[in-house]
Protein backbone atom coordinates (compact mmCIF):
# COMPACT_ATOMS: atom_id res chain seq x y z
CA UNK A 1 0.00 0.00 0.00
CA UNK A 2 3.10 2.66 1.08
CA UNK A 3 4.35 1.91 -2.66
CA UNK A 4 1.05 2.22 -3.77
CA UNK A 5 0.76 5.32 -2.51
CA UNK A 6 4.26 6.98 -3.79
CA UNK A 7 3.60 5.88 -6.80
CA UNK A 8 0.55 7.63 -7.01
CA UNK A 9 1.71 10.74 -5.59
CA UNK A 10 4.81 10.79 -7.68
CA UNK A 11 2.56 10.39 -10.90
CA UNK A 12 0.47 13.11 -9.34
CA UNK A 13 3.55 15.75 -9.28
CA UNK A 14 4.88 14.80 -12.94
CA UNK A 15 1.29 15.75 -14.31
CA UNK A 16 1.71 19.41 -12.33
CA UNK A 17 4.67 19.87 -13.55
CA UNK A 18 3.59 18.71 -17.32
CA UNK A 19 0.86 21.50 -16.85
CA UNK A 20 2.71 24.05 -15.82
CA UNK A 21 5.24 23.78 -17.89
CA UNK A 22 2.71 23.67 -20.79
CA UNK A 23 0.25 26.45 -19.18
CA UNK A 24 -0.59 29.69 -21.27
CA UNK A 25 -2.59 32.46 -20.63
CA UNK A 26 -4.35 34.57 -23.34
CA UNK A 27 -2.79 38.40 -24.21
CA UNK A 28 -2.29 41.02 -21.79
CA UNK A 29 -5.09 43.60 -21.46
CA UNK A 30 -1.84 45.64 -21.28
CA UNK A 31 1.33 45.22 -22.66
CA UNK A 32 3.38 45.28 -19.76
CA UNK A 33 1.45 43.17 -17.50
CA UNK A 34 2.86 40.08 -19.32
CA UNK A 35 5.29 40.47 -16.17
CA UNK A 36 2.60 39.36 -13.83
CA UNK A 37 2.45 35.94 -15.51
CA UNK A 38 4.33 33.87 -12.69
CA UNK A 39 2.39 34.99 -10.23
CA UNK A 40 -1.13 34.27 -12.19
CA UNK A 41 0.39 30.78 -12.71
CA UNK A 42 0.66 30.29 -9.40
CA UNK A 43 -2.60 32.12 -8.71
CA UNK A 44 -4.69 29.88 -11.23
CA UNK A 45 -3.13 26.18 -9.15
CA UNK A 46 -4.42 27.82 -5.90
CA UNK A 47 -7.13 29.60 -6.77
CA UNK A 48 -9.81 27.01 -5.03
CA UNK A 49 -8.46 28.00 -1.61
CA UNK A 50 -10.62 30.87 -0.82
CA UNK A 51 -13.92 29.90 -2.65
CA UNK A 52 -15.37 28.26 0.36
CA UNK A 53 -15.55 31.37 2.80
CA UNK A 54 -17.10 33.39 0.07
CA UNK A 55 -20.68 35.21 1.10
CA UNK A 56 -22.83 37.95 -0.50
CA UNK A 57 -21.57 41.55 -0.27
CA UNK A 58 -24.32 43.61 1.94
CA UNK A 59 -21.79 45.98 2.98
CA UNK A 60 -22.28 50.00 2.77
CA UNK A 61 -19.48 52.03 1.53
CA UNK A 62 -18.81 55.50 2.07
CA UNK A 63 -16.48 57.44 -0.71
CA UNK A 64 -15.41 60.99 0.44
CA UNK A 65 -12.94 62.18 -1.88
CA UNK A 66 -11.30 66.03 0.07
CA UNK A 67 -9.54 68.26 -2.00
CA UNK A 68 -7.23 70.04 0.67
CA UNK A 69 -6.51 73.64 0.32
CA UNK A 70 -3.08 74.60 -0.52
CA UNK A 71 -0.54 74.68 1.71
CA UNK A 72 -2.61 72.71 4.25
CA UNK A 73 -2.05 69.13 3.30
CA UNK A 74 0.49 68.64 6.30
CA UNK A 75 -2.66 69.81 8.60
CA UNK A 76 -4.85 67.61 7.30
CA UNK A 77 -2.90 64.65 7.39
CA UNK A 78 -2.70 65.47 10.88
CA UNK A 79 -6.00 64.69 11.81
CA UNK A 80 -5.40 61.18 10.84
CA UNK A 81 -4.69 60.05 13.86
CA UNK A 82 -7.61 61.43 15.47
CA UNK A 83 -9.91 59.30 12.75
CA UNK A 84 -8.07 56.17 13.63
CA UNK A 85 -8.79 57.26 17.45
CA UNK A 86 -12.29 57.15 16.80
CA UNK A 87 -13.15 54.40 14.34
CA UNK A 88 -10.82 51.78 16.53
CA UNK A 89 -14.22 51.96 18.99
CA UNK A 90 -16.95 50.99 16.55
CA UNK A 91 -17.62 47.89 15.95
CA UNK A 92 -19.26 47.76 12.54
CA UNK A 93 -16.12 48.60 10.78
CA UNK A 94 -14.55 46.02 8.43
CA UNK A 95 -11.87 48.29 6.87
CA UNK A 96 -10.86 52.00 7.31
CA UNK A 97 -7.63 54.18 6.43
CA UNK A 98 -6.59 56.92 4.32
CA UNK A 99 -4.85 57.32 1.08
CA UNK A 100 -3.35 60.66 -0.66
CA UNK A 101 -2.53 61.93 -4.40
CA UNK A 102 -0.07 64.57 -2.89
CA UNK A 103 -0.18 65.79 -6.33
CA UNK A 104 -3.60 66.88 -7.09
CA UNK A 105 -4.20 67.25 -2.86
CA UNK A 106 -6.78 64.89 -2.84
CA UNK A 107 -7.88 62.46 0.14
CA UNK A 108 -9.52 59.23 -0.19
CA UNK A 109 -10.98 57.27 2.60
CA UNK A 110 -11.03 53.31 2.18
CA UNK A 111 -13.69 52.71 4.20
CA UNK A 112 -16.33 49.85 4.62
CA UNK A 113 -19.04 49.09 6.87
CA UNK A 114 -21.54 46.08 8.19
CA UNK A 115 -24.43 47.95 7.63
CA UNK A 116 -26.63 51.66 6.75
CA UNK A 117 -26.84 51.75 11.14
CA UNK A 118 -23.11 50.58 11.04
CA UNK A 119 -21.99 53.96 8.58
CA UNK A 120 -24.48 56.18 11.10
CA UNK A 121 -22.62 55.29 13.86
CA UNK A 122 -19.35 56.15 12.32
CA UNK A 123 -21.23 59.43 11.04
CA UNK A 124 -22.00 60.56 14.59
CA UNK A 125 -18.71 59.04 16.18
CA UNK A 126 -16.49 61.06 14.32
CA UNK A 127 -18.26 64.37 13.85
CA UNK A 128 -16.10 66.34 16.26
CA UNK A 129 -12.83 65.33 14.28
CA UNK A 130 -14.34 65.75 10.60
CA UNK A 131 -15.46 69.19 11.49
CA UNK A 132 -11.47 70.67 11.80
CA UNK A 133 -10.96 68.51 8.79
CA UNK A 134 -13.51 69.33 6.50
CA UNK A 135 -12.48 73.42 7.24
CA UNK A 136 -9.45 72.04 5.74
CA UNK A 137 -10.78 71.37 2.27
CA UNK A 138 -11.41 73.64 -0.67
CA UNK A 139 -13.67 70.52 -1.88
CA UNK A 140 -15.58 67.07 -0.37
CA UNK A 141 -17.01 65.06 -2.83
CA UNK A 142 -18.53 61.99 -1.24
CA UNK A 143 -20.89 58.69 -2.53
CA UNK A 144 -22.42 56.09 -0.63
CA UNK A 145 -22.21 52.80 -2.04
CA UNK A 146 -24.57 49.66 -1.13
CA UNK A 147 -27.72 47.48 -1.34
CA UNK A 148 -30.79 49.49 -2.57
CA UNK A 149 -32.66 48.39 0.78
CA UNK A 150 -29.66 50.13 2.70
CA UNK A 151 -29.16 53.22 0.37
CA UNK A 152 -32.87 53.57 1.62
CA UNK A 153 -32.19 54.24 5.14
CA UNK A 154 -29.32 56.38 4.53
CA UNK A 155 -31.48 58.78 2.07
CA UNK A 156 -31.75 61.89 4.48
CA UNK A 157 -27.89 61.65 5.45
CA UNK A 158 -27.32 61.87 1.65
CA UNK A 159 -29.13 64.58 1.03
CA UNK A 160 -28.02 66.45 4.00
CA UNK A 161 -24.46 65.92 2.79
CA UNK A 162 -25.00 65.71 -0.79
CA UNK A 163 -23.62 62.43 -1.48
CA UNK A 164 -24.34 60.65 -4.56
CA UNK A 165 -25.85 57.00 -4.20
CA UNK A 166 -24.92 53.83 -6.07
CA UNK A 167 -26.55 50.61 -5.87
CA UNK A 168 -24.94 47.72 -4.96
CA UNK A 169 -25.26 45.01 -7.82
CA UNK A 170 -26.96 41.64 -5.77
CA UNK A 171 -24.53 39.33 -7.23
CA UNK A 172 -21.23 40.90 -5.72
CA UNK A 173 -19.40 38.69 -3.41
CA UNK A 174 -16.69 39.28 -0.88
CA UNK A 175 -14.28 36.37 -0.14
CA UNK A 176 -14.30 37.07 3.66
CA UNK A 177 -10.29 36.67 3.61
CA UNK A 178 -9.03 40.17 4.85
CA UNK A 179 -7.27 39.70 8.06
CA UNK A 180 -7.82 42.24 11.06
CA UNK A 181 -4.19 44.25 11.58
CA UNK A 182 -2.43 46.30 9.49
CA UNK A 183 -4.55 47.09 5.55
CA UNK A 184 -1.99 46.20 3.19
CA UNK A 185 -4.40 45.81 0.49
CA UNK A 186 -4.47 47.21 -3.48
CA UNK A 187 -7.71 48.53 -4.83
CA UNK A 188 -8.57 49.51 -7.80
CA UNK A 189 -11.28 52.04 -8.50
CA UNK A 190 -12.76 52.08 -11.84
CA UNK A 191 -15.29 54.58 -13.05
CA UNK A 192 -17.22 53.70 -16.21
CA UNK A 193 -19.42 55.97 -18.17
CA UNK A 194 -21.79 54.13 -19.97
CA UNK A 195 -23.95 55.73 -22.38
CA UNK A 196 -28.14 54.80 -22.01
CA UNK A 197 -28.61 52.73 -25.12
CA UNK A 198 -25.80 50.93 -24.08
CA UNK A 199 -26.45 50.12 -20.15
CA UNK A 200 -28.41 47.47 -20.31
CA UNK A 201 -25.60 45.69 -22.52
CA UNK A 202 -22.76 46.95 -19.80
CA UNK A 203 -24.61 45.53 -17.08
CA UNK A 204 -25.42 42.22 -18.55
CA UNK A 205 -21.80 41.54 -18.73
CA UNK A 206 -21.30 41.67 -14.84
CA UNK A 207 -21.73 38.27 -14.53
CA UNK A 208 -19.41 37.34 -16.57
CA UNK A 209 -16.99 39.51 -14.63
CA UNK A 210 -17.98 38.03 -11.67
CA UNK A 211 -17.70 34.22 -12.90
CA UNK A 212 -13.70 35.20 -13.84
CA UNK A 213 -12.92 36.78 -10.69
CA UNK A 214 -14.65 34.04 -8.23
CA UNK A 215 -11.49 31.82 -8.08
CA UNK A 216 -9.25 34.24 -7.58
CA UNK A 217 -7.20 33.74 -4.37
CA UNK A 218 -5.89 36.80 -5.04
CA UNK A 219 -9.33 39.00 -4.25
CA UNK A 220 -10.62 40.47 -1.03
CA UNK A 221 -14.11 41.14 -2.62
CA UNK A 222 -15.83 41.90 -5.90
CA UNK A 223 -19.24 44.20 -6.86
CA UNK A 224 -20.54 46.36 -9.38
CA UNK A 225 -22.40 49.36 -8.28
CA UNK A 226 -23.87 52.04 -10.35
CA UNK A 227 -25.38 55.66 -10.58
CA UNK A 228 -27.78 55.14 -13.35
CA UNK A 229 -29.03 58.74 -13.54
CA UNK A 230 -25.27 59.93 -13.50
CA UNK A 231 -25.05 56.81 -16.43
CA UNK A 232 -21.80 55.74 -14.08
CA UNK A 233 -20.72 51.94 -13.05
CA UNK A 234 -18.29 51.53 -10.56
CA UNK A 235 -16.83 48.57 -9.18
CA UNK A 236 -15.84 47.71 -5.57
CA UNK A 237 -12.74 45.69 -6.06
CA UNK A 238 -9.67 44.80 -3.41
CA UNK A 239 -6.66 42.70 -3.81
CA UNK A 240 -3.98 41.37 -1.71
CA UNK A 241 -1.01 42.65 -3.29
CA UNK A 242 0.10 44.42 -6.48
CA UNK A 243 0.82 41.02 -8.19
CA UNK A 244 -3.07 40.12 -7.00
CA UNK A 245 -4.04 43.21 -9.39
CA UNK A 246 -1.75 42.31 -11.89
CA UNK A 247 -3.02 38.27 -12.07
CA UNK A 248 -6.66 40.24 -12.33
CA UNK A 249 -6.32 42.16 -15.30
CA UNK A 250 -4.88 39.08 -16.94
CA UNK A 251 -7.65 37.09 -15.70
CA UNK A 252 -10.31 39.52 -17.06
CA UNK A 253 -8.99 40.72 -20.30
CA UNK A 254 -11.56 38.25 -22.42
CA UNK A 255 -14.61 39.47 -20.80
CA UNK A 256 -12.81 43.33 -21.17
CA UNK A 257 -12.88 42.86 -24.61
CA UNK A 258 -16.94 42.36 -24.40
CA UNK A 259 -17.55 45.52 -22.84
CA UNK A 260 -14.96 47.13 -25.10
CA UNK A 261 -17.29 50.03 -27.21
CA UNK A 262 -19.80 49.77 -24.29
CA UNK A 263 -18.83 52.85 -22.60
CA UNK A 264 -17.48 56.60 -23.69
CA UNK A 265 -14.71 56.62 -20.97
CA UNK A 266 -12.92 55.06 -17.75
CA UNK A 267 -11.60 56.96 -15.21
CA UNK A 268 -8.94 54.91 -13.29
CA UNK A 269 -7.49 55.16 -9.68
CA UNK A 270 -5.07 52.71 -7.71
CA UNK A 271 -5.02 52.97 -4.19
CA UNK A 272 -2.33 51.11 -1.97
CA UNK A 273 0.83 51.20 -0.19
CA UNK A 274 3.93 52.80 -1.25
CA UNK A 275 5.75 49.55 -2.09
CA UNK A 276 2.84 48.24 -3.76
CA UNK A 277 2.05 51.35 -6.54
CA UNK A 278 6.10 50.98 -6.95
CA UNK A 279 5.33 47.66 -8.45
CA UNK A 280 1.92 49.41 -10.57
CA UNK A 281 3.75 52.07 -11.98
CA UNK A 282 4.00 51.04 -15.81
CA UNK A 283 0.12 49.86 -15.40
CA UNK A 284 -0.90 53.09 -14.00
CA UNK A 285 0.44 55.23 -16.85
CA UNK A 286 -0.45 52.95 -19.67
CA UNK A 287 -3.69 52.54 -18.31
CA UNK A 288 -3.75 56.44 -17.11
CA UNK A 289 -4.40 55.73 -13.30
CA UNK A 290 -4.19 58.11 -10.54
CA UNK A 291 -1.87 56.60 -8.02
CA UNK A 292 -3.82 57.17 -4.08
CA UNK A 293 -0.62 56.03 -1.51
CA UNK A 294 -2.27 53.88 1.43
CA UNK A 295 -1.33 55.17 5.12
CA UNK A 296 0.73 53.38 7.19
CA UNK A 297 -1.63 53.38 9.95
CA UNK A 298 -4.57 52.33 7.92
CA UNK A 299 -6.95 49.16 9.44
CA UNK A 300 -8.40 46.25 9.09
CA UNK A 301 -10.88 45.73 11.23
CA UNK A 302 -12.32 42.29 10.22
């Protein structure tokens, strides 16, 4: 039985090897990505490992996007602190830290929570620190992002601060695999602008999307969400790593090239650490991506 058994396994390693040896993967989206092809490879032979603890994404997302007046960046990245303060208490946080294009003084908040009660709480929690802040800022632009049922209860807040809403697609998924510390984590954040007679068309590809990206081990979470009176589709999307990113675009570029001609334009931003845009940079300017560096001090929660 013990030779058996060897034998078996031994047969077992020559086919992986065989495979790998022979595996291909079709054209890059982009030209230079062909460098994350290792990585995919690698990717693609583990990619089963995170399927099981993957659930529905109900989360609620806020966006606030704070132009800071000139001259007052060091200021505002001051405050930081006092947000991290603050958020470490709640408990319906999954994710939460800044990130900052120095060159067009903008501040993003990566920031994710259980619930519409969950992003209240935060609301109220930290209104004595974004007050200082926000006097800070030539400009806030902010959206919510979530389940229709949610965006519901979170109505009046939007209108109060003028945020725009967009619906969470019900097929997104997250892969429940971010671990609570220190938020390493790449995201990408595309903005499509789909025209109307060509919606319908856009958002009938999601699934498709969503089949690629589902055995990804790679991926935090995955979901469309869209602003269909602003004719916009976003999509929440997180990744472990810069080569994570990388394996994705490879990943997707069939189903890219069925939503090619389905929208007038695609604005792109990156958002991650330091190290991690390092490794981006040839994507980001091929691709035209504004680069968002991650704080050190930014969390994971859960």
């Amino acid at each position: 039985p013990f030779m058996r058994a060897l034998v078996a396994c031994l047969a077992l390693a020559a086919t992986m090897f065989i495979a790998l040896r022979d595996f291909s993967l079709p054209p890059s989206l982009m030209g230079t990505i062909t460098k994350s092809r290792p990585a995919f490879r690698t990717a693609v032979l583990r990619r089963h490992l995170s399927a099981g603890a993957r659930t529905k994404d109900t989360r609620v997302s806020i966006h606030p996007y704070f132009t800071v007046k000139e001259g007052k960046m060091d200021e505002f990245k001051a405050t930081f602190g006092d947000f991290y303060k603050c958020v470490d208490k709640e408990t319906n946080c999954f994710y939460y830290g800044f990130s900052v294009n120095d060159d067009e003084r903008v501040v993003y908040n990566r920031e994710c929570y259980d619930s519409a009660e969950g992003l209240l709480k935060h609301i109220d929690n930290t209104a004595a620190v974004a007050g200082p802040a926000g006097d800070l800022c030539s400009e806030v632009k902010l959206e919510i992002h979530g389940p229709a049922e949610e965006l519901k209860k979170l109505e009046p807040l939007a209108k109060d601060i003028d945020a725009k809403m967009f619906v969470l697609d019900g097929n997104g998924f997250t892969n429940n695999n971010m671990k609570p510390g220190k938020d390493t984590a790449v995201s990408i954040h595309p903005y499509f602008k789909v025209p109307a007679d060509k919606w319908d068309q856009f958002v009938a590809a999601f699934e498709k999307y969503y089949e690629a990206v589902k055995n990804e081990p790679n991926n935090h979470h995955y979901a469309f969400s869209f602003n269909k009176d602003e004719g916009i589709v976003f999509n929440r999307e997180q990744y472990d790593s810069a080569e994570g990113l990388l394996a994705h675009i490879e990943n997707t570029a069939p189903v890219n090239e069925v939503t090619a001609g389905l929208f007038d334009s695609v604005d792109l931003e990156i958002h991650g650490p330091a190290s991690e845009l390092e490794k981006l940079k040839d994507f980001a300017e091929e691709s035209g991506s504004k680069l968002f560096v991650l704080d050190e001090n930014a969390r994971c929660y859960k």
